[in-house]
PDB file of N, CA and C in Angstrom:
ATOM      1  N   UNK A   1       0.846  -1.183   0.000  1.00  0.00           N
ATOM      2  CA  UNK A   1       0.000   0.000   0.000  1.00  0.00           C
ATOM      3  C   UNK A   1       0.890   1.244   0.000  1.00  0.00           C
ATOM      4  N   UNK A   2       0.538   1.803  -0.727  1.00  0.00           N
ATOM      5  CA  UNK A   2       1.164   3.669  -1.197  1.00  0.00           C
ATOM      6  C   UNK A   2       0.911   4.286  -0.018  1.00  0.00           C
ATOM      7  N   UNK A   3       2.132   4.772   0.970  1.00  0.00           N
ATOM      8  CA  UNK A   3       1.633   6.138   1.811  1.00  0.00           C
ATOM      9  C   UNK A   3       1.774   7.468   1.284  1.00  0.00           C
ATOM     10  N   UNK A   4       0.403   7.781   1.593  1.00  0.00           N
ATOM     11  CA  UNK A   4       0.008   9.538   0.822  1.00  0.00           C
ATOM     12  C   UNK A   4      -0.446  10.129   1.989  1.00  0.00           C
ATOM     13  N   UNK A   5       0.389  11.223   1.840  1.00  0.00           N
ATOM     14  CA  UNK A   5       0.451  12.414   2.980  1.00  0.00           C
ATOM     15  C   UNK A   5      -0.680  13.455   2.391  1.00  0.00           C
ATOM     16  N   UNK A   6      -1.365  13.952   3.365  1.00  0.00           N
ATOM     17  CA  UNK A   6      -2.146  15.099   3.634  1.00  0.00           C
ATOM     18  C   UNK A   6      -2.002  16.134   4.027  1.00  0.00           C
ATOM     19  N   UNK A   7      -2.103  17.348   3.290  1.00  0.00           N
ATOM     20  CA  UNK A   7      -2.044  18.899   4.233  1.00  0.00           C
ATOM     21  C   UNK A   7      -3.156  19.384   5.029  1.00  0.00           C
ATOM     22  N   UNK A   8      -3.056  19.784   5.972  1.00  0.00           N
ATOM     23  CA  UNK A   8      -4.354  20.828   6.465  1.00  0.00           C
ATOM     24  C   UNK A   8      -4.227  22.052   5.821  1.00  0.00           C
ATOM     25  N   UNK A   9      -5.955  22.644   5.338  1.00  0.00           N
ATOM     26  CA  UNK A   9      -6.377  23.919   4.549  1.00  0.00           C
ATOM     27  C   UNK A   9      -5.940  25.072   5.837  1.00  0.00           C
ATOM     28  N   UNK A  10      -5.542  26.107   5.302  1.00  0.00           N
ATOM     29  CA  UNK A  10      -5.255  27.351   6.712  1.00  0.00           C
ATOM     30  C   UNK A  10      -6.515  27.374   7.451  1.00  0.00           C
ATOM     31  N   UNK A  11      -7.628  27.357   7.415  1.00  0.00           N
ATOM     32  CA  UNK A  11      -9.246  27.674   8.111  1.00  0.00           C
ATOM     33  C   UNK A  11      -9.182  26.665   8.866  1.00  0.00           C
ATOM     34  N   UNK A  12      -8.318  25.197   8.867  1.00  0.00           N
ATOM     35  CA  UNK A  12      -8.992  24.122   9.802  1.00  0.00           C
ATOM     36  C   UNK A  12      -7.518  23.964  10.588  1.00  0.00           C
ATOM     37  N   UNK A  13      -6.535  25.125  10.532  1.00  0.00           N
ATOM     38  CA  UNK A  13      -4.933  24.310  11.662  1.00  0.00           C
ATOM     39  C   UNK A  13      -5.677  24.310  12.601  1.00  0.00           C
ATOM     40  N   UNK A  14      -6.860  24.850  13.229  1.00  0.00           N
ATOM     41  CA  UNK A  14      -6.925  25.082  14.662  1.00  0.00           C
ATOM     42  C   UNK A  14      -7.677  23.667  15.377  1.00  0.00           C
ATOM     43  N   UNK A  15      -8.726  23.578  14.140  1.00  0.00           N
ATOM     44  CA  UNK A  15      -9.111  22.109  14.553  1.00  0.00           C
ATOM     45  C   UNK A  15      -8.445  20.955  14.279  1.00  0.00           C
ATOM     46  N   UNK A  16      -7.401  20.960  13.752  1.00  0.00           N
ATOM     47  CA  UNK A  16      -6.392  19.824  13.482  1.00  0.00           C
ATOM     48  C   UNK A  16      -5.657  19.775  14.750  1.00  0.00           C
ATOM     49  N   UNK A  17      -5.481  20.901  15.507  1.00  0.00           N
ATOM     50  CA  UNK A  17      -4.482  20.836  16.733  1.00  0.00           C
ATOM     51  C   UNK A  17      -5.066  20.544  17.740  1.00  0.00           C
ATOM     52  N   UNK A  18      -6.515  20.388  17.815  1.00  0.00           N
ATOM     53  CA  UNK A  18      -6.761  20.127  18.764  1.00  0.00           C
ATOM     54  C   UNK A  18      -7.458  18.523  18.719  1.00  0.00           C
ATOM     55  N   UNK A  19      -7.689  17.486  17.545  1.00  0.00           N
ATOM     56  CA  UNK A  19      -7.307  16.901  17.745  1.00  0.00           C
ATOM     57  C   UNK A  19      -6.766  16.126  17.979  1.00  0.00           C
ATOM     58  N   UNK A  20      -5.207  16.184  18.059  1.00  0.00           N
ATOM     59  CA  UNK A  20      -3.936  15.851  18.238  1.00  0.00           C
ATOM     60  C   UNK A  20      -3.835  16.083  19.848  1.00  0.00           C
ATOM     61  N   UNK A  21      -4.281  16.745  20.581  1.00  0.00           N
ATOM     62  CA  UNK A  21      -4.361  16.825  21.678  1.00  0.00           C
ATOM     63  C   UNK A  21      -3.057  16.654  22.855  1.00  0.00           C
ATOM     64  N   UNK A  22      -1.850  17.509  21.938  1.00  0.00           N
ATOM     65  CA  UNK A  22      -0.568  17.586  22.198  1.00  0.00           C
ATOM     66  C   UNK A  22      -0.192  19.045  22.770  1.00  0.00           C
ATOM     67  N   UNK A  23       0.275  19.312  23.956  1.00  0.00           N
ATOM     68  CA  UNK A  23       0.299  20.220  23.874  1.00  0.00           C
ATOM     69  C   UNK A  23       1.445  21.060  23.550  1.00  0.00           C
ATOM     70  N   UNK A  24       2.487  20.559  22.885  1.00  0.00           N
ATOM     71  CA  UNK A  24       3.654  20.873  22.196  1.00  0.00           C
ATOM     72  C   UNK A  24       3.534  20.688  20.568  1.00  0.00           C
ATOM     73  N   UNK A  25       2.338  20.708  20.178  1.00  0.00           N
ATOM     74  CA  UNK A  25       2.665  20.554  18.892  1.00  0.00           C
ATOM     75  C   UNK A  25       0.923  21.352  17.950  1.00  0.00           C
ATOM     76  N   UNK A  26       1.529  21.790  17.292  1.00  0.00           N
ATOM     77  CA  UNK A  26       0.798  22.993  16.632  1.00  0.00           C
ATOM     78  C   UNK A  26       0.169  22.590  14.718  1.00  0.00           C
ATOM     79  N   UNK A  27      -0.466  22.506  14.262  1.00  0.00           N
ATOM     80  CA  UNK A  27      -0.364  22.025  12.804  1.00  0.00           C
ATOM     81  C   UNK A  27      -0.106  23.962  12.103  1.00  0.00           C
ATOM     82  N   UNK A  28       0.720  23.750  10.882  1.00  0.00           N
ATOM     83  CA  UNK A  28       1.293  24.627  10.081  1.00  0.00           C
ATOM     84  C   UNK A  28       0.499  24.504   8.800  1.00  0.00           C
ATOM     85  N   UNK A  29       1.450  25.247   7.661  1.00  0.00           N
ATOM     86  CA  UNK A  29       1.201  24.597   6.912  1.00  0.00           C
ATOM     87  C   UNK A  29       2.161  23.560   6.153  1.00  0.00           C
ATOM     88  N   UNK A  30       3.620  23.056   7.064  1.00  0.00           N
ATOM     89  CA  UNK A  30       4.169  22.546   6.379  1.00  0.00           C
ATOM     90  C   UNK A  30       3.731  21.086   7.266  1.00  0.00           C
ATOM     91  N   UNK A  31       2.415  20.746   7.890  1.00  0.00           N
ATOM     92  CA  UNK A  31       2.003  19.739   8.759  1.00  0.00           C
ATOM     93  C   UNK A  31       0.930  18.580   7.723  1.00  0.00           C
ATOM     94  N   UNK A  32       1.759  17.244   7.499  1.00  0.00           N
ATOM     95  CA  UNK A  32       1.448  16.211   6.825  1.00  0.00           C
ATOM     96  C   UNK A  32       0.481  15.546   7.558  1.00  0.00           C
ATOM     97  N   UNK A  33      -0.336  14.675   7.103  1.00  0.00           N
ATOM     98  CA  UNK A  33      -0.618  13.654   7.753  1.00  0.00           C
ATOM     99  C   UNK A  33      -1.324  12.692   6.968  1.00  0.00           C
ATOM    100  N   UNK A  34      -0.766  11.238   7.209  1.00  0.00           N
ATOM    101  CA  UNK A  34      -0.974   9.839   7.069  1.00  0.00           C
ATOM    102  C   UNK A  34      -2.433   9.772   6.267  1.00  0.00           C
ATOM    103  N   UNK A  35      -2.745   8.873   5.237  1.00  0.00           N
ATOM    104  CA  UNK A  35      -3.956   8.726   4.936  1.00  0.00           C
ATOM    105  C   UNK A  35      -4.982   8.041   5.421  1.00  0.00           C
ATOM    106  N   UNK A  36      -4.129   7.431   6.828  1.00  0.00           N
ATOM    107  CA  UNK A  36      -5.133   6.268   7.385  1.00  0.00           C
ATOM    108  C   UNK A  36      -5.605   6.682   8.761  1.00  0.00           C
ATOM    109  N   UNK A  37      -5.329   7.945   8.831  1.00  0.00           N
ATOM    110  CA  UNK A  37      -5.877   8.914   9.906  1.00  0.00           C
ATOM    111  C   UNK A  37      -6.917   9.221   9.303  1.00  0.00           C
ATOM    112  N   UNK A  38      -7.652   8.892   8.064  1.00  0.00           N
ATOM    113  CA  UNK A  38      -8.703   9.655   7.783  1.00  0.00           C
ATOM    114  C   UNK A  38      -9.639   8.308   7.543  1.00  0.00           C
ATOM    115  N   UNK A  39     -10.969   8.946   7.834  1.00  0.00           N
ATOM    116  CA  UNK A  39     -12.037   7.781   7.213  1.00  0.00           C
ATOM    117  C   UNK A  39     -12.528   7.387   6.166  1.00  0.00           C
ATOM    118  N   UNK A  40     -12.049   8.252   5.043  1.00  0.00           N
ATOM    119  CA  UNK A  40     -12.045   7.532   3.728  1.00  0.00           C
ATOM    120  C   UNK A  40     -10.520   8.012   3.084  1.00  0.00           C
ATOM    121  N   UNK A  41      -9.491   7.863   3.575  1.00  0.00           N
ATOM    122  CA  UNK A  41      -8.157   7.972   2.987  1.00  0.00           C
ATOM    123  C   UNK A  41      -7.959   9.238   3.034  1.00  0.00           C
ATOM    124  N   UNK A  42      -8.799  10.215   2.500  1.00  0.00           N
ATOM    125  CA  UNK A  42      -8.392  11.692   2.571  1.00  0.00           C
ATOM    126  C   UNK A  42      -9.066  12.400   2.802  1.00  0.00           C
ATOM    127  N   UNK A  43      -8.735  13.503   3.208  1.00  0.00           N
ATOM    128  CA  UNK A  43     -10.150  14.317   3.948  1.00  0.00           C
ATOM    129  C   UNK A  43     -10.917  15.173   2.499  1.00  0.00           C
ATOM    130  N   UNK A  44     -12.788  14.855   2.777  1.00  0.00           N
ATOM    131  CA  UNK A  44     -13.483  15.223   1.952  1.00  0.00           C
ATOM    132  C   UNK A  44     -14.018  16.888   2.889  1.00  0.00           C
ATOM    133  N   UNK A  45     -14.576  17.437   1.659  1.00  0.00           N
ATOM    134  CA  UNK A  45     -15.278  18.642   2.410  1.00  0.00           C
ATOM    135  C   UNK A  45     -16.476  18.514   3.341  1.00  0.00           C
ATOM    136  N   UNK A  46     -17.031  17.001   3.685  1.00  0.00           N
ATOM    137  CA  UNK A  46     -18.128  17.052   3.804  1.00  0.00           C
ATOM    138  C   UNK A  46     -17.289  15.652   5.577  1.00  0.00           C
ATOM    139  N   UNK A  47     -16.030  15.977   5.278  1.00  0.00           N
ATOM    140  CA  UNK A  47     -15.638  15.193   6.463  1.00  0.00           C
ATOM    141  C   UNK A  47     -14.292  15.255   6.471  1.00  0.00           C
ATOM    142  N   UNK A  48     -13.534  16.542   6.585  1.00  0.00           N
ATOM    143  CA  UNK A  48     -12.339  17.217   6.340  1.00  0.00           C
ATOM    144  C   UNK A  48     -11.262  16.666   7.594  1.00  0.00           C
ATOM    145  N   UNK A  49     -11.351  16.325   8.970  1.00  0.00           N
ATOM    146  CA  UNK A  49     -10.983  16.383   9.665  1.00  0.00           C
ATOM    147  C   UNK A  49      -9.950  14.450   9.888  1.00  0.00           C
ATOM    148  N   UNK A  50      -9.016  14.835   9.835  1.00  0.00           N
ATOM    149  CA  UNK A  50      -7.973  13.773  10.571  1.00  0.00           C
ATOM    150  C   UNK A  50      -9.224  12.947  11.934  1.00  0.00           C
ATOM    151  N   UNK A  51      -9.437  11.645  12.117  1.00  0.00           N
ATOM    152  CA  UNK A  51     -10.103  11.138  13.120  1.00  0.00           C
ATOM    153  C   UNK A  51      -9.783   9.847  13.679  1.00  0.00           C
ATOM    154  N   UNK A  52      -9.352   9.078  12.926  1.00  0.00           N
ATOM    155  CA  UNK A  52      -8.514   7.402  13.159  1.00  0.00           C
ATOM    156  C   UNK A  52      -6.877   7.289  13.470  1.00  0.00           C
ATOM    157  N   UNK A  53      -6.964   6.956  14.734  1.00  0.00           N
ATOM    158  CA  UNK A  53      -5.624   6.306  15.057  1.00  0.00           C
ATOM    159  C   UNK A  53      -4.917   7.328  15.614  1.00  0.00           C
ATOM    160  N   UNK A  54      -5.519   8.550  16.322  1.00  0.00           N
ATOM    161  CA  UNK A  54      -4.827   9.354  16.757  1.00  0.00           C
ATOM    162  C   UNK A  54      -4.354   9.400  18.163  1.00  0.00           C
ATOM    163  N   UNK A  55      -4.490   8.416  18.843  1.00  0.00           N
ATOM    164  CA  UNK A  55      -4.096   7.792  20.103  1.00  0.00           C
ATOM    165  C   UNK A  55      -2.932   7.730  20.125  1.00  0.00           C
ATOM    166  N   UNK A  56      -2.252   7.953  19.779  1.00  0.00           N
ATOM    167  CA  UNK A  56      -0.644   7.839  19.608  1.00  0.00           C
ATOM    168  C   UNK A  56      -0.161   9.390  19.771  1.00  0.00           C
ATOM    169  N   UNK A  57      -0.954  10.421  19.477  1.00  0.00           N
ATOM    170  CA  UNK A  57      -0.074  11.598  19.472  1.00  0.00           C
ATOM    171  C   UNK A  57      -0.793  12.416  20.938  1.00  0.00           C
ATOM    172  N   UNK A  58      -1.642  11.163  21.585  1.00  0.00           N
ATOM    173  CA  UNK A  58      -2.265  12.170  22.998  1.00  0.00           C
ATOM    174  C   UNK A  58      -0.483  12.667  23.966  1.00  0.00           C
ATOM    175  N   UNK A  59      -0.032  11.733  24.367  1.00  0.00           N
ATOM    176  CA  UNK A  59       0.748  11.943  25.029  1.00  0.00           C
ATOM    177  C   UNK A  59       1.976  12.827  24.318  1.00  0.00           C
ATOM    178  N   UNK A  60       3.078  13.552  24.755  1.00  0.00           N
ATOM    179  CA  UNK A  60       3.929  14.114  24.440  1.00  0.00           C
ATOM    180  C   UNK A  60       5.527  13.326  23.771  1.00  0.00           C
ATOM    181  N   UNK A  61       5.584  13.193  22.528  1.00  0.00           N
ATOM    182  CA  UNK A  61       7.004  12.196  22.850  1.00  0.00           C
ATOM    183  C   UNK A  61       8.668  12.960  22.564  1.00  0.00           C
ATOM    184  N   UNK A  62       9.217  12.084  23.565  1.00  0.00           N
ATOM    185  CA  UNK A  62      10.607  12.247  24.057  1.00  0.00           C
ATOM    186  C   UNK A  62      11.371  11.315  23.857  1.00  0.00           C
ATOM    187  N   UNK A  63      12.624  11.867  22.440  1.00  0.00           N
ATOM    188  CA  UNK A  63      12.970  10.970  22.453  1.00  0.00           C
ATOM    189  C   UNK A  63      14.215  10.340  23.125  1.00  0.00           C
ATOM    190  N   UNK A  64      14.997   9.251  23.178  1.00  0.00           N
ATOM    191  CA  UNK A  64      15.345   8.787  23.859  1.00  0.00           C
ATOM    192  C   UNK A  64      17.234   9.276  23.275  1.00  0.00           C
ATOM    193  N   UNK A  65      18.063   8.969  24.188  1.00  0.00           N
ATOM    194  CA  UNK A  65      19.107   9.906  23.743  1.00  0.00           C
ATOM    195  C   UNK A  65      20.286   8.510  24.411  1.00  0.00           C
TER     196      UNK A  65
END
């Protein structure tokens, strides 16, 4: 399977950041994301928003040194 990255539109960084629910991390516009974060591969206008598998970015990560 092909991984295809996604941008967020400028009108939705704010709701992209929040659900990421990080509090060190902000969406831009240079902010990708995975196609399998979405419920039909990519976000439609009628269901724009990143929603699957985002359990992974609740907590803050650090990496290990």
């Amino acid at each position: 399977m092909e991984i295809k990255l996604h941008k967020c539109k400028k009108p939705k960084h704010k709701n992209w950041t929040q659900l990421f629910k990080s509090a060190n991390f902000t969406v831009t516009a240079n902010t990708r994301v995975c196609r399998n974060h979405f419920k039909y591969g990519q976000p439609y206008d009628a269901d724009p928003h990143p929603t699957l598998y985002l359990k992974c970015y609740i907590h803050d990560y650090k990496p290990r040194r």
